[in-house]
C-alpha atoms as a PDB file:
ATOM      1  CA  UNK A   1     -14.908 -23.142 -27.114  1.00  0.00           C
ATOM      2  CA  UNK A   2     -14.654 -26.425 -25.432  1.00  0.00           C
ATOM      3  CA  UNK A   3     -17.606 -27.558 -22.820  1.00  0.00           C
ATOM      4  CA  UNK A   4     -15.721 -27.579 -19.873  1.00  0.00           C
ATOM      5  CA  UNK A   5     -14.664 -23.743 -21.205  1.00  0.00           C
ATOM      6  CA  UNK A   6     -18.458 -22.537 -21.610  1.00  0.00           C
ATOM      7  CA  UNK A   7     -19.154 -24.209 -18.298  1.00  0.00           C
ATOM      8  CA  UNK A   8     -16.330 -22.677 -16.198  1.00  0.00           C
ATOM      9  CA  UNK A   9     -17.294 -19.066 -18.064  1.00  0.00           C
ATOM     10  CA  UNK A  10     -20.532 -19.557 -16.937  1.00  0.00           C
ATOM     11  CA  UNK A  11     -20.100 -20.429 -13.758  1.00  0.00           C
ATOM     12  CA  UNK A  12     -18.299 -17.566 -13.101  1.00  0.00           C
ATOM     13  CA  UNK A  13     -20.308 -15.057 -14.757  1.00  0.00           C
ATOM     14  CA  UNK A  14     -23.273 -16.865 -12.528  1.00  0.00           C
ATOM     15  CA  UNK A  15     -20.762 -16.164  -9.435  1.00  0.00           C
ATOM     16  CA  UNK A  16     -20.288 -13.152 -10.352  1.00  0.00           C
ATOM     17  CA  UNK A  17     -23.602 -11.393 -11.447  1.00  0.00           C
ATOM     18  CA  UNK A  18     -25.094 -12.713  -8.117  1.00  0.00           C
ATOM     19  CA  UNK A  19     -22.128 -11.487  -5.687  1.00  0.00           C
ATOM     20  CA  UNK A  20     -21.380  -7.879  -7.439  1.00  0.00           C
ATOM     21  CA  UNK A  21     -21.164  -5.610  -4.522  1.00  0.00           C
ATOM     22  CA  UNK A  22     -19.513  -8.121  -2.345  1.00  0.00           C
ATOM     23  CA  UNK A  23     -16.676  -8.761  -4.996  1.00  0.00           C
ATOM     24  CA  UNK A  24     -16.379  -4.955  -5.506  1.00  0.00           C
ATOM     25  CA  UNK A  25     -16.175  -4.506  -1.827  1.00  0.00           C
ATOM     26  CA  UNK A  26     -13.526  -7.457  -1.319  1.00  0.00           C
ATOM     27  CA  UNK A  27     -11.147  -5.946  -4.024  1.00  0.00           C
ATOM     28  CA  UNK A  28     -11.251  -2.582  -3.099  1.00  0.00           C
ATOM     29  CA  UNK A  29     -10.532  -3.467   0.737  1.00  0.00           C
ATOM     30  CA  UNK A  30      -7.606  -5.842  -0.921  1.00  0.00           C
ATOM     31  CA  UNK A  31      -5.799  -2.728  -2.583  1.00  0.00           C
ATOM     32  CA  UNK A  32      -6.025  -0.470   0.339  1.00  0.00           C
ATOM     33  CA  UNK A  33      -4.905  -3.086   2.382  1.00  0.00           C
ATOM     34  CA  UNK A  34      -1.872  -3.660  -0.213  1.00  0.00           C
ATOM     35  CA  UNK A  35      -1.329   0.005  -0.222  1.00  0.00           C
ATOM     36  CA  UNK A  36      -1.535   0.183   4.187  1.00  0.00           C
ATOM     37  CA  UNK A  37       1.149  -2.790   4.924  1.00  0.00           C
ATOM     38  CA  UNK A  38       3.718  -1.803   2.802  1.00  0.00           C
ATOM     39  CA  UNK A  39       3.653   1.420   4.170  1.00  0.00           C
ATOM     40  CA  UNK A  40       3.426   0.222   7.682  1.00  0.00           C
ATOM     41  CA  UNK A  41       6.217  -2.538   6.990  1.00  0.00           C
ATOM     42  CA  UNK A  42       8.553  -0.102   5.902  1.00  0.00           C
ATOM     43  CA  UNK A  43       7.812   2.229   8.582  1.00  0.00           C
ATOM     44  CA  UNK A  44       7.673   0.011  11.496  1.00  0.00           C
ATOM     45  CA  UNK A  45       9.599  -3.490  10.787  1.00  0.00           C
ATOM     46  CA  UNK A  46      12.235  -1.535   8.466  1.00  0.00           C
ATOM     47  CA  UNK A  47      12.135  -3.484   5.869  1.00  0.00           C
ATOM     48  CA  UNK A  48      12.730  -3.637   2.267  1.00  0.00           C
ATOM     49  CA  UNK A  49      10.069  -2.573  -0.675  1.00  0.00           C
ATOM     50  CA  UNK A  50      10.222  -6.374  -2.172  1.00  0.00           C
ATOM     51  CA  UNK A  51       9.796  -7.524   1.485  1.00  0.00           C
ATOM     52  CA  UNK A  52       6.767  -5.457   2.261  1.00  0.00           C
ATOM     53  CA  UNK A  53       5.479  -6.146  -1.232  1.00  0.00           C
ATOM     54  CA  UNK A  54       5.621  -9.992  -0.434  1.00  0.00           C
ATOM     55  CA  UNK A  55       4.158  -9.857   2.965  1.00  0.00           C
ATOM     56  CA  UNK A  56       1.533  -7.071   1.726  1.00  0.00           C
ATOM     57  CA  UNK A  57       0.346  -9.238  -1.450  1.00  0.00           C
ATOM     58  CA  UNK A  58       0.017 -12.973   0.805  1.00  0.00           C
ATOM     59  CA  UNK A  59      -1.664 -11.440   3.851  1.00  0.00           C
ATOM     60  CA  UNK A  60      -4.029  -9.472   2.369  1.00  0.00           C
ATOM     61  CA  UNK A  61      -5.001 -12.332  -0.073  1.00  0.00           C
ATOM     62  CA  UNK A  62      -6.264 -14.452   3.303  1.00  0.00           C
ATOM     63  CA  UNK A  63      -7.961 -11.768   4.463  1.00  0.00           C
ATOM     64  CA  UNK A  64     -10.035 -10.875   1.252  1.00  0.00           C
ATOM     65  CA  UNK A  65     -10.970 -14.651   1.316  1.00  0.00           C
ATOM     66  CA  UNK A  66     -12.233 -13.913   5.155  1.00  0.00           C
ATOM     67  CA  UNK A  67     -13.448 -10.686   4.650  1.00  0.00           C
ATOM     68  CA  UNK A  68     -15.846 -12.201   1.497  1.00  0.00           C
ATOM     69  CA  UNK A  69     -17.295 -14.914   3.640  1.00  0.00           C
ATOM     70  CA  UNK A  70     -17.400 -12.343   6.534  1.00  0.00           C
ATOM     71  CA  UNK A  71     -19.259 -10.158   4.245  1.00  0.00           C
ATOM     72  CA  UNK A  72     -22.146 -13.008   2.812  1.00  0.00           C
ATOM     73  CA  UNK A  73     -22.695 -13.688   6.155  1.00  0.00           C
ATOM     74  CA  UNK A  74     -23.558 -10.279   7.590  1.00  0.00           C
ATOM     75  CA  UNK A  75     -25.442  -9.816   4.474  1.00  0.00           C
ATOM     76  CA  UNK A  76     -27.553 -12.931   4.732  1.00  0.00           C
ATOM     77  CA  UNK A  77     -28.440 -11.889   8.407  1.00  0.00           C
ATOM     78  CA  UNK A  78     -29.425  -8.521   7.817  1.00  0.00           C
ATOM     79  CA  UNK A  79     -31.954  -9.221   5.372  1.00  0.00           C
ATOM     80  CA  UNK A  80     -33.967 -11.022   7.381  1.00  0.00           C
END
């Protein structure tokens, strides 16, 4: 393995290990929220399955990165 390999592998592993439940968390809301607007974008908008799919995997993506920092946050306040 190169350095810059090792390093990026560690890093992450580092990111992880020290933000477990919030990562679980974040991908767990991400699916349901996959699974929710398809479901409403058919229903309401009437659209297609490939454009619900689209919509429902780019939203959702913004909102996990939100709902992450949204979720350090609270957790750094209510530990003190």
């Amino acid at each position: 393995m190169t350095e810059i390999t090792k390093g990026l592998f560690g890093a992450s592993k580092e990111i992880f290990e020290n933000n477990k439940g919030s990562i679980l968390r974040t991908i767990i809301y991400t699916i349901g929220h996959f699974a929710i607007a398809i479901t409403v974008l058919m229903l309401v908008a009437d659209v297609t399955f490939m454009i619900a799919l689209t919509d429902a995997i780019v939203e959702p993506i913004a909102n996990s990165v939100w709902y992450f920092i949204l979720d350090k946050w609270w957790a750094s306040k209510s530990k003190k």
